[in-house]
N, C-alpha and C. Protein backbone atom coordinates (compact mmCIF):
# COMPACT_ATOMS: atom_id res chain seq x y z
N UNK A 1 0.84 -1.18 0.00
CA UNK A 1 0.00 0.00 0.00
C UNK A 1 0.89 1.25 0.00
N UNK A 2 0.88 2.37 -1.26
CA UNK A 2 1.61 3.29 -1.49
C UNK A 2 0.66 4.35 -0.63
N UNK A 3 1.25 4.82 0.65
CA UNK A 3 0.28 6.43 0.84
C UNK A 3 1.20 7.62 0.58
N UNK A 4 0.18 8.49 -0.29
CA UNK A 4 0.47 9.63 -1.02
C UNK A 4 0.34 10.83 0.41
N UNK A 5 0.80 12.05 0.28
CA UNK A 5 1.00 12.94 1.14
C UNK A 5 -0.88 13.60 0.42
N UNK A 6 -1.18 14.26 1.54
CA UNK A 6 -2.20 14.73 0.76
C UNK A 6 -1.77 16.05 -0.04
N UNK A 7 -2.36 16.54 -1.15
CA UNK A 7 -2.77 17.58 -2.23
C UNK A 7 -2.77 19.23 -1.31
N UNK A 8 -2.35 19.69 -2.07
CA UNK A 8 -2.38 21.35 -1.36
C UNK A 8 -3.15 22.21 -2.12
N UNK A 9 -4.38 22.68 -2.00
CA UNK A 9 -5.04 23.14 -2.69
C UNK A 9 -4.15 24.95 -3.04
N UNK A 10 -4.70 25.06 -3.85
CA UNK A 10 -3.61 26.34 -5.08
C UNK A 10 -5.30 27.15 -4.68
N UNK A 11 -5.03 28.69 -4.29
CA UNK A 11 -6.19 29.28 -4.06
C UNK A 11 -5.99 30.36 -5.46
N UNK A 12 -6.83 30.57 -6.25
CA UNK A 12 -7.02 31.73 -7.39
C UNK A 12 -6.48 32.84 -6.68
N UNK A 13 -5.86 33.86 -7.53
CA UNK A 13 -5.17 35.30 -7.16
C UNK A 13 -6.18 36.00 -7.81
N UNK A 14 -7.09 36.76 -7.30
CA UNK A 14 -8.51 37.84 -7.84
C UNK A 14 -7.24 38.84 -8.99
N UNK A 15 -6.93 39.32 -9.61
CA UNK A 15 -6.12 40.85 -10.51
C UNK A 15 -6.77 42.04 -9.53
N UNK A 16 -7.71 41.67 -9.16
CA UNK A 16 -8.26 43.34 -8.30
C UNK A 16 -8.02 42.96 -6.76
N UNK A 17 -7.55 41.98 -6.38
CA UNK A 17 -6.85 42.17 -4.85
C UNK A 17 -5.91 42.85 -4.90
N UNK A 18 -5.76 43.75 -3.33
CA UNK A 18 -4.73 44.47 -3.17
C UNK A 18 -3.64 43.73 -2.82
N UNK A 19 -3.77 42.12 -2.32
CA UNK A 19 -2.47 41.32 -2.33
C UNK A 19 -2.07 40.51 -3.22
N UNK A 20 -2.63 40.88 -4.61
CA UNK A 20 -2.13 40.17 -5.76
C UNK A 20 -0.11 40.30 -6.15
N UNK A 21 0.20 39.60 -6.27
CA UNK A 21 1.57 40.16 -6.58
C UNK A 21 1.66 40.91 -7.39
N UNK A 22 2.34 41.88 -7.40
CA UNK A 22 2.76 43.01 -8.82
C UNK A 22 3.55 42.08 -9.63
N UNK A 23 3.07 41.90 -11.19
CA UNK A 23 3.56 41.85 -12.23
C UNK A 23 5.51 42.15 -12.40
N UNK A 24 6.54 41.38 -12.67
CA UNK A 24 7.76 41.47 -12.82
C UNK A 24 7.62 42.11 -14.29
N UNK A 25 8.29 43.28 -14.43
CA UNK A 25 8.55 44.03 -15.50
C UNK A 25 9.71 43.47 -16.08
N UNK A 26 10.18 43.74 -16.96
CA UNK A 26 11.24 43.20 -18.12
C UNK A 26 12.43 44.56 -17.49
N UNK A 27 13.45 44.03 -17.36
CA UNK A 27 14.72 45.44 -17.19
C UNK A 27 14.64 45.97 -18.55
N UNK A 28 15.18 47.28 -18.28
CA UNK A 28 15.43 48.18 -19.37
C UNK A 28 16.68 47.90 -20.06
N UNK A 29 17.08 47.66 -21.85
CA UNK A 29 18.21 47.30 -22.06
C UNK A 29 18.38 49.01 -22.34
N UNK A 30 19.72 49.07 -22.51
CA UNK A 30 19.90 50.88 -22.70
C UNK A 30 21.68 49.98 -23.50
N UNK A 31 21.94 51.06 -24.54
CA UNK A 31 22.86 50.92 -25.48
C UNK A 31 23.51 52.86 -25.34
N UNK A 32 24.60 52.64 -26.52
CA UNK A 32 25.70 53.61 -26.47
C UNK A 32 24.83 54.47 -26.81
N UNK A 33 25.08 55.98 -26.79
CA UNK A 33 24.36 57.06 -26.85
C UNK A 33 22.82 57.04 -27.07
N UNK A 34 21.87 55.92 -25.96
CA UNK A 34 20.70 56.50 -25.47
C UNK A 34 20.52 57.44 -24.38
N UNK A 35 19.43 58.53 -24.84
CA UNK A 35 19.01 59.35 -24.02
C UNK A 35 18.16 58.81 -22.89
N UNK A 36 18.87 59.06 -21.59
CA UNK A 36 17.96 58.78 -20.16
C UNK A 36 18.38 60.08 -19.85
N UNK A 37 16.92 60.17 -18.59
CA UNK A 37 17.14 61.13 -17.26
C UNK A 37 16.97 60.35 -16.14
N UNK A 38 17.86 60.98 -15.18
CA UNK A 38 17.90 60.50 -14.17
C UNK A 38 17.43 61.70 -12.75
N UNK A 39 16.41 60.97 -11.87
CA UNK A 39 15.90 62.19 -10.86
C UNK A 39 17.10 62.66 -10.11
N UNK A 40 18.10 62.70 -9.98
CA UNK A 40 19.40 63.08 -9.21
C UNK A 40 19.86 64.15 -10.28
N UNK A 41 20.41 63.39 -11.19
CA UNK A 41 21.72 64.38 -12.24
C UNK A 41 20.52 64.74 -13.28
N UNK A 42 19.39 64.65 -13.89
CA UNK A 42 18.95 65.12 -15.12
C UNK A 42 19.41 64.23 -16.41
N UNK A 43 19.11 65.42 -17.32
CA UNK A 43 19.47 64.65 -18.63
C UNK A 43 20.58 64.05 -18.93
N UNK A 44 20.71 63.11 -19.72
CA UNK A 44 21.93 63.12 -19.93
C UNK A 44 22.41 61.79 -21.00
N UNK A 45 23.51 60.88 -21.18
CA UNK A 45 23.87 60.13 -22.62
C UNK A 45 24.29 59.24 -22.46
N UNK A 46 24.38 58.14 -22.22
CA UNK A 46 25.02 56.84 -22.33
C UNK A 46 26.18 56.49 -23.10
N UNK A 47 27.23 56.84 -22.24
CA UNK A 47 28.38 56.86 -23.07
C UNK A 47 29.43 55.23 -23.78
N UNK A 48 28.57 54.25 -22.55
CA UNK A 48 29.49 53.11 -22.27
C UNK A 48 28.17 52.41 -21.86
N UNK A 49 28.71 51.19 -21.83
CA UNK A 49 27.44 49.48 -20.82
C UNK A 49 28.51 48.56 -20.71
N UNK A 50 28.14 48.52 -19.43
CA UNK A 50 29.52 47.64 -19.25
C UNK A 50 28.62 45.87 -18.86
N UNK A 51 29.11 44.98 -19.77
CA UNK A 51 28.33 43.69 -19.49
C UNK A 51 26.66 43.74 -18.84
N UNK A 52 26.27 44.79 -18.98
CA UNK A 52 24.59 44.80 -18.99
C UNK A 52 24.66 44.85 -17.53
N UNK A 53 25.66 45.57 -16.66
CA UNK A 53 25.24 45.28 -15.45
C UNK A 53 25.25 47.31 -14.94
N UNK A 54 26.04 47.68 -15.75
CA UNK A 54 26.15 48.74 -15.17
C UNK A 54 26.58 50.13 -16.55
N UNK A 55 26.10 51.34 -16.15
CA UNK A 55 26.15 52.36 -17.26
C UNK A 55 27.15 53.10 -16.89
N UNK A 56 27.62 53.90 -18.00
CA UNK A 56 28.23 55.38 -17.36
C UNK A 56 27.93 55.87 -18.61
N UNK A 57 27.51 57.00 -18.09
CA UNK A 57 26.66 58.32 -18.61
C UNK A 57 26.82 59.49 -18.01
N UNK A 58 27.20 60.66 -19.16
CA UNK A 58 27.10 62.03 -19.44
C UNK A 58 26.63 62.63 -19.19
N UNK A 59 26.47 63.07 -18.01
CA UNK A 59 25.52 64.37 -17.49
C UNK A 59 25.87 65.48 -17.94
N UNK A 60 26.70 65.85 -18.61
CA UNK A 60 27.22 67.19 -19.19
C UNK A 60 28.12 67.55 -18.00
N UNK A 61 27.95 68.30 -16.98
CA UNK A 61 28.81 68.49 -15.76
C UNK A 61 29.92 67.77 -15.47
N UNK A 62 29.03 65.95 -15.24
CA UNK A 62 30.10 65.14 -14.84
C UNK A 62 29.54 63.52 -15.33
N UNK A 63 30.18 62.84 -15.13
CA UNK A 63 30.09 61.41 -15.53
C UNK A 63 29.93 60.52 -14.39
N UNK A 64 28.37 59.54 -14.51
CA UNK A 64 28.01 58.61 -13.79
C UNK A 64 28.29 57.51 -14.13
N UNK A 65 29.02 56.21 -13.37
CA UNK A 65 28.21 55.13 -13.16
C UNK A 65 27.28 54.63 -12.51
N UNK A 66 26.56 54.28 -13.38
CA UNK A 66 25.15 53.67 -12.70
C UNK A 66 24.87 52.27 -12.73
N UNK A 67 24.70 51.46 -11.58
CA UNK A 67 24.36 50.07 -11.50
C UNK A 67 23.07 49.86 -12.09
N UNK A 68 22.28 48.98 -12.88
CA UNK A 68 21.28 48.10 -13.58
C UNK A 68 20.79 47.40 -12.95
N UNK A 69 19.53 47.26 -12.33
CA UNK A 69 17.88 48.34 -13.07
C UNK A 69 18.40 48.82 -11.57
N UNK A 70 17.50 50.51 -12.52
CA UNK A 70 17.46 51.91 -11.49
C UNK A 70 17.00 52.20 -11.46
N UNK A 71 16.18 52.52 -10.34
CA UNK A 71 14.69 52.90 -10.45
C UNK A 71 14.47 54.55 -11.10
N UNK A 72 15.80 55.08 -10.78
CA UNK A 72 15.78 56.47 -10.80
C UNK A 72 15.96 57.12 -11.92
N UNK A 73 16.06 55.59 -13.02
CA UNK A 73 17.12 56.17 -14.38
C UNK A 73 15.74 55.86 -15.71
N UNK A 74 15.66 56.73 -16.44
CA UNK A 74 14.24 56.31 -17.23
C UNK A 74 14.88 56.50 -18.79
N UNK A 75 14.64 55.61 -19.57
CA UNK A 75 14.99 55.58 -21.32
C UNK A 75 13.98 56.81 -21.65
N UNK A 76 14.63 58.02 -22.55
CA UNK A 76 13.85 58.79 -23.18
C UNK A 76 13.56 58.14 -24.76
């Protein structure tokens, strides 16, 4: 006689609960001279990507690296 563990019932996620999980967005890919702003420094250019992990970009003033995904950093 094989006994099985019992079954775990899976409860439906409603889309209009407020404890639905939020949706995983796709990261932003960003390449050599795309335009982002960033809420800190402003406008500015993508000068470099270094292995998709991290940017440095042209603020005009001065030059950031920025670590990948940022919340702060938006593709124009």
């Amino acid at each position: 006689m094989i006994v099985r563990p019992p079954r775990v019932a899976v409860r439906p996620v409603l889309p209009t609960s407020p404890f639905a999980p939020s949706p995983v967005l796709p990261a932003e890919q960003f390449a050599v001279h795309d335009q982002v702003t960033h809420d800190k420094y402003g406008l500015g250019r993508v000068t470099s990507v270094e292995a998709d992990t991290s940017l440095i970009i042209d603020f005009g003033s001065c030059r950031v690296r920025v670590m990948t995904p940022c919340d702060k950093l938006t593709k124009l």
